[in-house]
Protein backbone atom coordinates (compact mmCIF):
# COMPACT_ATOMS: atom_id res chain seq x y z
CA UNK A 1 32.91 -20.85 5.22
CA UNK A 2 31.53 -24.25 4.31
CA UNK A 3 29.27 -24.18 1.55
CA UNK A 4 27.09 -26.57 1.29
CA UNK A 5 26.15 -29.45 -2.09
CA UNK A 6 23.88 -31.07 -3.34
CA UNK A 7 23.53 -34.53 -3.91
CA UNK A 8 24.56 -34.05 -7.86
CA UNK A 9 27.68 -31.50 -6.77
CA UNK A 10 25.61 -27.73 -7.24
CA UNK A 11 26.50 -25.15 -5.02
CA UNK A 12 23.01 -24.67 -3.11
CA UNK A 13 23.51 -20.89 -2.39
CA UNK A 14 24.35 -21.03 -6.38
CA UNK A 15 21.05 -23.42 -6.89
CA UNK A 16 18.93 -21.09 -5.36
CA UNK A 17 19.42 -17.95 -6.90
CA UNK A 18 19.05 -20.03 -10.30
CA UNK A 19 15.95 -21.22 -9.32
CA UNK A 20 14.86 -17.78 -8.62
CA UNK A 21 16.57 -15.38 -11.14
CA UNK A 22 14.93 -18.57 -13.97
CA UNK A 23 11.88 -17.81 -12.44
CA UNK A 24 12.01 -14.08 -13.30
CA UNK A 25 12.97 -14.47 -16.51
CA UNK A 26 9.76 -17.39 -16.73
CA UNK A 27 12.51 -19.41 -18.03
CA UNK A 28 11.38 -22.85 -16.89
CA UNK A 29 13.90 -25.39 -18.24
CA UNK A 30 16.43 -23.78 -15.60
CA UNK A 31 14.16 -23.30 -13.09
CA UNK A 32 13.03 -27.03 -13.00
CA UNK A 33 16.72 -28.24 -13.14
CA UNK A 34 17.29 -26.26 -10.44
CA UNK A 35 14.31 -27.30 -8.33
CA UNK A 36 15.01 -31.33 -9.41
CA UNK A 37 19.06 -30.47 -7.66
CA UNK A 38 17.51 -28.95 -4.41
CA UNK A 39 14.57 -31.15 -4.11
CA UNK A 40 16.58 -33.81 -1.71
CA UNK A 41 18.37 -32.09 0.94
CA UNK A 42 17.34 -28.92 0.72
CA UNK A 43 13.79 -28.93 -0.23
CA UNK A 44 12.50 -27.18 3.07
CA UNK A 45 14.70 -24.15 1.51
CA UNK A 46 13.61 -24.73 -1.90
CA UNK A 47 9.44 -24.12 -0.86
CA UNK A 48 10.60 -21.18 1.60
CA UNK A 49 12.76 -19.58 -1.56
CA UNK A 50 9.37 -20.22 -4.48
CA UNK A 51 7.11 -18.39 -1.13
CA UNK A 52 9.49 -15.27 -0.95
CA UNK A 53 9.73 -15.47 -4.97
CA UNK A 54 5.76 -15.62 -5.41
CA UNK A 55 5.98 -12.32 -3.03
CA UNK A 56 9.16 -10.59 -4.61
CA UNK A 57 9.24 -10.96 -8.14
CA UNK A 58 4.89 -11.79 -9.04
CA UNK A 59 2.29 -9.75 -9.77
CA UNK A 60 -0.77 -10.09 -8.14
CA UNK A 61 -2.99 -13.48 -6.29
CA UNK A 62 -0.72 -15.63 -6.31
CA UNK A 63 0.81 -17.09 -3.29
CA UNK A 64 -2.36 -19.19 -1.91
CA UNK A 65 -1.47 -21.05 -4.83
CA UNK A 66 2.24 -22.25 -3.84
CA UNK A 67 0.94 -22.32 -0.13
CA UNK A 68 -1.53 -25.32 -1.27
CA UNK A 69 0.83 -27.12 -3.36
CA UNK A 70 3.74 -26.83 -0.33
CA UNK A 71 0.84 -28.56 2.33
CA UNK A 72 0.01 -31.14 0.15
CA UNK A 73 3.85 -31.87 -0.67
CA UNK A 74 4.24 -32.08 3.16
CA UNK A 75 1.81 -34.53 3.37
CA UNK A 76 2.92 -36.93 0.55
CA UNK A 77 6.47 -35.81 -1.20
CA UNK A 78 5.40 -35.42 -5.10
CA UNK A 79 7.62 -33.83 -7.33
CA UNK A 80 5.18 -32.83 -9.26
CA UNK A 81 3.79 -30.04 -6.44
CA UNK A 82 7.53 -28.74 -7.02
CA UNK A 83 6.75 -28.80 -11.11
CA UNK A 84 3.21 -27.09 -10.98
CA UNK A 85 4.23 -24.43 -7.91
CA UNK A 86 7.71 -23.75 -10.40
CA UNK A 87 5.49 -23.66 -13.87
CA UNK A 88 3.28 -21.43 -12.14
CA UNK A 89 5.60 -18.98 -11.34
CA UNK A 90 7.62 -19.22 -14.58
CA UNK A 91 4.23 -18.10 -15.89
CA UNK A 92 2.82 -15.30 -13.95
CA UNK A 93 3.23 -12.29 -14.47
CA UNK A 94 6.64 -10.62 -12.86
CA UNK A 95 6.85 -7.65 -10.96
CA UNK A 96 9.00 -6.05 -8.15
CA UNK A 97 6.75 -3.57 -6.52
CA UNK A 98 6.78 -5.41 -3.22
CA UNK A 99 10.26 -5.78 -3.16
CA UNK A 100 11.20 -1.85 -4.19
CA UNK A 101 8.50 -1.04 -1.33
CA UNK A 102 10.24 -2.82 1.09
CA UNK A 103 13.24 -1.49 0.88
CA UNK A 104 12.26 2.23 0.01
CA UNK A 105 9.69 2.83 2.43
CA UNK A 106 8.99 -0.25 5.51
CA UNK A 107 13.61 -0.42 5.87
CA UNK A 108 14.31 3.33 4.93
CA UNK A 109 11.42 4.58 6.45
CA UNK A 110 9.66 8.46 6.59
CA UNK A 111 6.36 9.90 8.29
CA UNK A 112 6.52 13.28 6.09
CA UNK A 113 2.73 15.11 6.73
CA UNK A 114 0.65 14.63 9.44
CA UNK A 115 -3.21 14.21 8.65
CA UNK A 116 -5.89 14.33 11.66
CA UNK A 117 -7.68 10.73 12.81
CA UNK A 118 -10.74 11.21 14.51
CA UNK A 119 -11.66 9.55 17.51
CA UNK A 120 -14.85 7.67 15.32
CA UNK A 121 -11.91 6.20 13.17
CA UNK A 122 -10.00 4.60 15.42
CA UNK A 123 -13.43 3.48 17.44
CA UNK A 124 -14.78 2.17 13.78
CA UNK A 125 -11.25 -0.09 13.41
CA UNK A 126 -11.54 -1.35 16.67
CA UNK A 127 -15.23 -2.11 16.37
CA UNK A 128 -14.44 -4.23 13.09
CA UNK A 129 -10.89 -5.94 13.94
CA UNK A 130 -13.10 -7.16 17.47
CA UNK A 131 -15.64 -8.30 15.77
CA UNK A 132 -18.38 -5.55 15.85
CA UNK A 133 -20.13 -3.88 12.63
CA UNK A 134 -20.54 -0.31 13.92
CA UNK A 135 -24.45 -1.05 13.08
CA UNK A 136 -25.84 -1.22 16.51
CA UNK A 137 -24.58 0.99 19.34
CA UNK A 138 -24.59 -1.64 22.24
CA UNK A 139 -24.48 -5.33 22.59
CA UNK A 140 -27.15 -6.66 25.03
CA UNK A 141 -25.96 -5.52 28.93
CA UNK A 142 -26.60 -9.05 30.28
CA UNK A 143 -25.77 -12.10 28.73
CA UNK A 144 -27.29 -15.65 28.79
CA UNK A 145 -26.24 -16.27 32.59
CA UNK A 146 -27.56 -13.01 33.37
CA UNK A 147 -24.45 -11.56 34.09
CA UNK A 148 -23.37 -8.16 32.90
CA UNK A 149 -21.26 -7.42 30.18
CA UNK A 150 -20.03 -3.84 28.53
CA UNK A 151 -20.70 -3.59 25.16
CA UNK A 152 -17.70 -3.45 22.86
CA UNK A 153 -18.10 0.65 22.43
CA UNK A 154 -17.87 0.53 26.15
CA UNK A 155 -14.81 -2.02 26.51
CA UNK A 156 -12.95 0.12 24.04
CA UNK A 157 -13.29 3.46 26.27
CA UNK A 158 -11.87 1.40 29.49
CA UNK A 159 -8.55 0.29 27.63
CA UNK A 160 -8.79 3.54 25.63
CA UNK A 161 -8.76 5.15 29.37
CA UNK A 162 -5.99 2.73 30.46
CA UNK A 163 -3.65 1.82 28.16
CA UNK A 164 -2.18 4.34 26.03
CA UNK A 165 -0.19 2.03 23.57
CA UNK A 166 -3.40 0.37 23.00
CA UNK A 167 -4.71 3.85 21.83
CA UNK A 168 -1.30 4.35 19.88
CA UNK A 169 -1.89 1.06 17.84
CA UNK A 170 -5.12 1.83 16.37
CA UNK A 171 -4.03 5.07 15.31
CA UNK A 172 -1.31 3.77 13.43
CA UNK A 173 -3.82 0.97 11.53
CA UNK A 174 -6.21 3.49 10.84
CA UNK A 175 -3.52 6.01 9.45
CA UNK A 176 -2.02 2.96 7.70
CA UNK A 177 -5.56 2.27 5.95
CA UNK A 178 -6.14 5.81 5.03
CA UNK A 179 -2.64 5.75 3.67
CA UNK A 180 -3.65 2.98 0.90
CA UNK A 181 -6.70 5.13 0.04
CA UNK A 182 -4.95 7.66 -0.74
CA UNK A 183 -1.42 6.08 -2.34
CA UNK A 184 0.52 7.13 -0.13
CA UNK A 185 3.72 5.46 -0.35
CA UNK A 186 5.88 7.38 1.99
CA UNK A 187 3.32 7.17 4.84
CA UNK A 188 2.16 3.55 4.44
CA UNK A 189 5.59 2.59 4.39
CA UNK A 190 5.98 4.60 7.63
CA UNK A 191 2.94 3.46 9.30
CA UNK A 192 3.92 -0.19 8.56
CA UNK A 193 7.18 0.26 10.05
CA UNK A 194 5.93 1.35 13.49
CA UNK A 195 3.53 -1.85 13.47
CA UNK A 196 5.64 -4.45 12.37
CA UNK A 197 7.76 -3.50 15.70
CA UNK A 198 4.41 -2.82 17.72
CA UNK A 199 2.70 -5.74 16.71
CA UNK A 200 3.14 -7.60 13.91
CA UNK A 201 -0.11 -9.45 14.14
CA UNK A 202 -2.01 -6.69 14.33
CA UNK A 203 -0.42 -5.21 11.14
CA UNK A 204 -2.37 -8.19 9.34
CA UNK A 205 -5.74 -7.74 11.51
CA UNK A 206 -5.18 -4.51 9.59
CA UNK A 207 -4.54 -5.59 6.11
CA UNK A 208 -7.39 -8.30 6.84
CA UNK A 209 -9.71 -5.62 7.34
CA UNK A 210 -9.23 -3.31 4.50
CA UNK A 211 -9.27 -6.56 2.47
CA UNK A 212 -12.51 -7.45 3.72
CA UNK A 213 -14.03 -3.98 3.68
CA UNK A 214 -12.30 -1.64 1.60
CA UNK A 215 -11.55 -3.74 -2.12
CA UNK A 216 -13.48 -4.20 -5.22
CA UNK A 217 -12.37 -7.74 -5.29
CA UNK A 218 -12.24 -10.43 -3.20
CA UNK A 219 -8.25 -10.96 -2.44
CA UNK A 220 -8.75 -11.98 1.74
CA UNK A 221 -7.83 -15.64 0.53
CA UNK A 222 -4.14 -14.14 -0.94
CA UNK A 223 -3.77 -11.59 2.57
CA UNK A 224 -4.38 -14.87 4.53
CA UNK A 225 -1.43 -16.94 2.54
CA UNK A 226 0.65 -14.19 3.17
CA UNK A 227 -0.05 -14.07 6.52
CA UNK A 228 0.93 -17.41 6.74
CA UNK A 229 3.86 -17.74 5.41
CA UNK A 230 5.25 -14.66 6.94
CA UNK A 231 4.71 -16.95 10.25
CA UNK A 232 6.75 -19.85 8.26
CA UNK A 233 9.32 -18.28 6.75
CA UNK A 234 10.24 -16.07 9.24
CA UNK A 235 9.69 -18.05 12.18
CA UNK A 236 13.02 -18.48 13.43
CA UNK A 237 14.73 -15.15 12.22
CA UNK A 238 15.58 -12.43 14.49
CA UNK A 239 15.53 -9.54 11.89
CA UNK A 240 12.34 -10.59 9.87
CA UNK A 241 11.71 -10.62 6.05
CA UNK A 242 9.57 -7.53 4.98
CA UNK A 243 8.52 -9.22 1.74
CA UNK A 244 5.03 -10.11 2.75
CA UNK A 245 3.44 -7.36 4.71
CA UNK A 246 4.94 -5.05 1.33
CA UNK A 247 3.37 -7.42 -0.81
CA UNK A 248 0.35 -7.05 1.08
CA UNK A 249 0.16 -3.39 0.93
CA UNK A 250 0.93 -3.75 -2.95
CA UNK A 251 -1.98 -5.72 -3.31
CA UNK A 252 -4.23 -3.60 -1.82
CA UNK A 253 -3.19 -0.87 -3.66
CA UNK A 254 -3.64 -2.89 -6.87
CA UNK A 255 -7.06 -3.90 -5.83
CA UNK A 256 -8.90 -0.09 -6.25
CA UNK A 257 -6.23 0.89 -8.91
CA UNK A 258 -8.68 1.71 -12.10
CA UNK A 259 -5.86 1.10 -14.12
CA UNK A 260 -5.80 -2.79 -13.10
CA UNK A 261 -8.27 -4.95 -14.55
CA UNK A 262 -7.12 -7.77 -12.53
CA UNK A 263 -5.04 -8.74 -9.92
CA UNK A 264 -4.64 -12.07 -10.61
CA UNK A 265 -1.06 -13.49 -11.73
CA UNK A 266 -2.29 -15.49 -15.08
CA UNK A 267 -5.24 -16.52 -16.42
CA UNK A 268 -5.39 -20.30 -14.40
CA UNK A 269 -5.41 -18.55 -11.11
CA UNK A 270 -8.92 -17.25 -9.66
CA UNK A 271 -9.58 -15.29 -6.41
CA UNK A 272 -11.35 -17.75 -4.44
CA UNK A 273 -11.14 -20.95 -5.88
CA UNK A 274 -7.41 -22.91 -5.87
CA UNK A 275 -6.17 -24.46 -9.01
CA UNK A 276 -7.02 -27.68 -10.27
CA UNK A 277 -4.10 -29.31 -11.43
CA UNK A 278 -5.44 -32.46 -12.99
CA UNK A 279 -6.82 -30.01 -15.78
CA UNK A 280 -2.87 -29.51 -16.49
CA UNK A 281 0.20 -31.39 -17.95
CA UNK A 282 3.42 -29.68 -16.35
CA UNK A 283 6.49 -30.90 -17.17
CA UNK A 284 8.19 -32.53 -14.63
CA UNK A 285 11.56 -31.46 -13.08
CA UNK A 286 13.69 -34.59 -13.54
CA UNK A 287 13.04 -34.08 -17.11
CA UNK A 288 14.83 -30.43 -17.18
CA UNK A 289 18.23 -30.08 -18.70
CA UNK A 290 20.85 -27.24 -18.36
CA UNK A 291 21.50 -25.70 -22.21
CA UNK A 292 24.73 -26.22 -23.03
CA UNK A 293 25.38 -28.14 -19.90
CA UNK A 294 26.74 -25.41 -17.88
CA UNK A 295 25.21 -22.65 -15.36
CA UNK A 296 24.09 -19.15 -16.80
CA UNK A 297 26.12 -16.07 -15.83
CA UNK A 298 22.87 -14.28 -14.49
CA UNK A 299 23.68 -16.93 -12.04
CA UNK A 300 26.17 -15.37 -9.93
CA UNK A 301 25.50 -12.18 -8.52
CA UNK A 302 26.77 -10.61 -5.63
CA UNK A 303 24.85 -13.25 -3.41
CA UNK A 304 26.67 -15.93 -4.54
CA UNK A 305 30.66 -16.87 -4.00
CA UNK A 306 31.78 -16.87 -7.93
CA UNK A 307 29.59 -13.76 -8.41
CA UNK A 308 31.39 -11.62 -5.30
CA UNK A 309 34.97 -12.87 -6.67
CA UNK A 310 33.48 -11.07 -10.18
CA UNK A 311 33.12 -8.13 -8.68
CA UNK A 312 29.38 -7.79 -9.01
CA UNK A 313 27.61 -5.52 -6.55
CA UNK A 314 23.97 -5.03 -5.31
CA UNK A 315 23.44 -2.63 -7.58
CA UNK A 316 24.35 -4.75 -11.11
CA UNK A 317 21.77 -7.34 -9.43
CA UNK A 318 18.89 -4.61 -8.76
CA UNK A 319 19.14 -3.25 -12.32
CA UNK A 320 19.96 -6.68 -14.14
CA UNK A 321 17.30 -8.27 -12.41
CA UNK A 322 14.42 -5.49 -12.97
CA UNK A 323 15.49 -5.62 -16.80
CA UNK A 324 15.20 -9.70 -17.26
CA UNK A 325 11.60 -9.78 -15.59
CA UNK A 326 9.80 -11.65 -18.17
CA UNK A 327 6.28 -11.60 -18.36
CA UNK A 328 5.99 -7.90 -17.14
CA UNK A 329 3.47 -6.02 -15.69
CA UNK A 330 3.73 -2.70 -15.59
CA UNK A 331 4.24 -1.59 -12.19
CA UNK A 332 4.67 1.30 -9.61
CA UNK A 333 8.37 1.18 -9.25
CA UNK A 334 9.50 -0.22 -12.46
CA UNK A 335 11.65 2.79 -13.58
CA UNK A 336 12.00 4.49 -9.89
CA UNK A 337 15.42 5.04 -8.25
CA UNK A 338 16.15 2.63 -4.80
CA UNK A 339 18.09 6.13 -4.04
CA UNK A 340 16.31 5.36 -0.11
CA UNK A 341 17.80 2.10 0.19
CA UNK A 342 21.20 2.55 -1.43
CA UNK A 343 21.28 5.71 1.04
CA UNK A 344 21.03 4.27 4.07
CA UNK A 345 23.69 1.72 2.69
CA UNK A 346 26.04 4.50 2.14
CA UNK A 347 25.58 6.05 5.37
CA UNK A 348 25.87 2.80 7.10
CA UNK A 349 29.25 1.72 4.75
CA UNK A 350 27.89 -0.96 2.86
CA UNK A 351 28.96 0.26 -0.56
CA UNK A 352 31.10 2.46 -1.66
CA UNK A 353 31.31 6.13 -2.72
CA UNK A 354 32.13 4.74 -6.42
CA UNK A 355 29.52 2.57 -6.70
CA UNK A 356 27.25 5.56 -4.87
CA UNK A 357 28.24 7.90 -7.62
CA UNK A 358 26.99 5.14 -10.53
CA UNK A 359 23.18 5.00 -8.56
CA UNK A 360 23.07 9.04 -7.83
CA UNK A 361 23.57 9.46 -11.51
CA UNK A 362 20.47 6.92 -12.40
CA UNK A 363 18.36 8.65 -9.70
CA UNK A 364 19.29 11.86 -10.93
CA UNK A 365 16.18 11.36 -13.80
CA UNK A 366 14.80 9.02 -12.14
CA UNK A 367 12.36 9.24 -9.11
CA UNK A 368 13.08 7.62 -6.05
CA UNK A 369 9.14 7.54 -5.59
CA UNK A 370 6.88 8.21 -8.67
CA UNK A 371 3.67 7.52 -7.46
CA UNK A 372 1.67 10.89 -6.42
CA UNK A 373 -0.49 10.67 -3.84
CA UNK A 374 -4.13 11.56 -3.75
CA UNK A 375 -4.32 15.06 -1.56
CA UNK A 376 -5.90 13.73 2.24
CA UNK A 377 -9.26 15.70 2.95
C-alpha cells in the first residue's frame, strides 16, 4: 500500500492520529504541529478528523463550535480557524462516553425487556416531529381555497391504516425517547440501531425533539451540528460512522443528569451563542514545534504502520488512550469493560484468543455496562 506524505515528509495516517491522540491528552504544542503538516494537502481530512474528535474524545457542547470555524475556513483559508478549532479542543474537557456507546450498544447491539407504548405516544411523536403541539384536536377542515384538508390526527390514522413500517418507525423513536428517560443504555443503543438502518433522518427528527422538549437546557444548537456533520463526514461511506448519533444520545443523557452542572466543554463555550474569537490570542500552528524533534510513541498504535509492526493491538490503544485523557470528566463508561465490542471481534476473528484472555480478565471486575437504569412504569 501507498501511503501517502505530506509536503514536509510526515506520514499522514501517522499525522492524524497525532493530531488526535495530542488532542486527548490537551497537549497543544503537538497537536498544532500536527495540524500546521496536514493543513496543505490534506486539510479536508484534517477538519473531518477535529469533527469526529470533538464527538469521540469531548465532553459536552462542543461541536457547533468547530462546525463554525470549518465554514468560515471554507470560505477564506485562515490558519488561524485551524489554531482556535485545535486550542479549543486541547482545552475541553475529554471524555469517551460516545465512543464506548457506540461500540457497546448502537455496533453490538441488544433489545433485553420489552416495555408497552401506547397508541397516544406514538400519536404525541408524530404530532410534534410534523409539526403539531398536541394542544388542539383538529386543524381547520377547509383551508384558505376552501378546499378540504384532514387534520394531522386524521392524516396520521390513514398512513397508520396503510403503512405498517410507518407505524414501526414511531414506535421505535418513542421507545428510543423513553429509553433516555430512563438510562437505559442497552435499549437506547438497541432502539438506535434499528433507526439508523430504518431511517437515519428520522433518528435525528427524534433526537431534535427530545432536545427541544424533553432537556433542562437548551443544547438543539449542538444536536443540529451533529446532525450536520454526520451528513459531511459520512457522506460518501457505505458503512457509516456511529460517532454522532452516540454522541447525541450522550448528550441528552447529560442534559437531565442531576449530577451535571453543565454540559458545556469549557468555560468560553455557551449554549446558544458561538464563540467570539477576537476576545482570544491562540497560538498559531506554524509556530508549534515537536519536543525533542521527533514523534511521540503514543503515536503509533495499531492504526498506524510503525505501530502494527510493534505489535500493538486495539486493545493497548482503548486502555492507553482512556488513561491519557487530559482534562477529564468523569463519565459513564470511564472504568466499564468494551467486553460487547471485543466479543463480537472474537466471534468474528478479529483478535485473538490471547489477546481475548488479557480483556476477559479486565472485565472480570469490571462492568461491561455500569449505568443502572431507572425501573420503566
Amino acid at each position: 500500500m501507498a501511503y501517502p506524505y505530506t509536503d514536509t515528509g510526515y506520514n499522514m495516517f501517522d499525522m492524524l492520529s497525532m493530531i488526535q491522540k495530542a488532542i486527548r491528552r490537551g497537549d497543544y504544542e503537538n497537536a498544532g504541529f500536527a495540524a500546521e503538516q496536514l493543513k496543505n494537502a490534506f486539510r479536508t481530512a484534517m477538519w473531518n478528523r477535529l469533527l469526529v474528535i470533538s464527538a469521540e474524545d469531548c465532553f459536552g457542547v462542543v461541536t457547533k463550535e468547530i462546525v463554525k470555524l470549518r465554514e468560515a475556513d471554507e470560505k477564506v483559508n485562515d490558519d488561524r480557524n485551524i489554531s482556535n478549532a485545535v486550542a479549543l479542543l486541547c482545552r475541553g474537557k475529554k471524555s469517551r462516553d460516545a465512543c464506548y456507546f457506540a461500540c457497546n450498544f448502537v455496533l453490538v447491539s441488544r433489545n433485553p425487556r420489552t416495555v408497552p407504548i401506547g397508541d397516544n405516544e406514538i400519536e404525541g411523536l408524530y404530532r410534534r416531529i410534523n409539526g403539531k403541539d398536541g394542544k388542539d384536536e383538529k386543524k381547520s377542515e377547509y383551508d384558505m381555497s376552501g378546499f378540504y384538508q384532514l387534520s394531522l390526527f386524521e392524516n396520521f390514522q390513514v398512513q397508520k391504516a396503510d403503512d405498517k413500517m410507518y407505524e414501526k418507525k414511531y414506535s421505535h423513536g418513542v421507545m428510543l425517547q423513553k429509553a433516555i428517560r430512563h438510562m437505559d443504555m442497552d435499549m437506547a443503543g438497541y432502539e438506535m440501531d434499528q433507526l439508523r438502518y430504518m431511517e437515519r433522518n428520522f433518528l435525528w427528527d427524534v433526537f431534535m425533539d427530545y432536545a427541544q422538549n424533553s432537556v433542562k437546557v437548551p443544547i438543539k444548537d449542538e444536536i443540529q451540528a451533529l446532525r450536520k456533520v454526520d451528513k459531511i463526514v459520512n457522506k460518501n461511506k457505505k458503512d457509516k460512522d456511529e460517532i454522532f448519533i452516540s454522541k447525541a444520545v450522550i448528550l441528552l443523557l447529560n442534559s437531565n443528569d442531576p449530577a451535571i452542572n453543565s454540559v458545556t466543554s469549557c468555560e468560553i463555550v455557551h449554549y446558544e451563542n458561538t464563540i467570539d474569537w477576537s476576545r482570544f490570542m491562540v497560538k498559531q500552528i506554524r509556530d508549534c514545534i515537536l519536543a525533542n524533534g521527533s514523534i511521540p510513541e503514543w503515536v503509533y498504535d495499531c492504526h498506524t504502520l510503525k505501530g502494527k509492526k510493534m505489535g500493538k493491538t486495539d486493545w493497548d490503544m482503548t486502555t492507553t488512550e482512556q488513561a491519557a485523557l487530559f482534562p477529564l470528566h468523569t463519565g459513564y463508561f470511564d472504568n466499564a469493560s468494551w467486553l460487547y465490542s471485543y466479543e463480537q471481534d472474537f466471534n468474528n476473528g478479529t483478535i485473538s484468543e490471547e489477546q481475548m484472555l488479557l480483556i476477559r480478565e479486565y472485565a472480570s471486575n469490571h462492568d461491561a455496562n455500569p449505568v443502572k437504569f431507572v425501573p420503566y412504569e
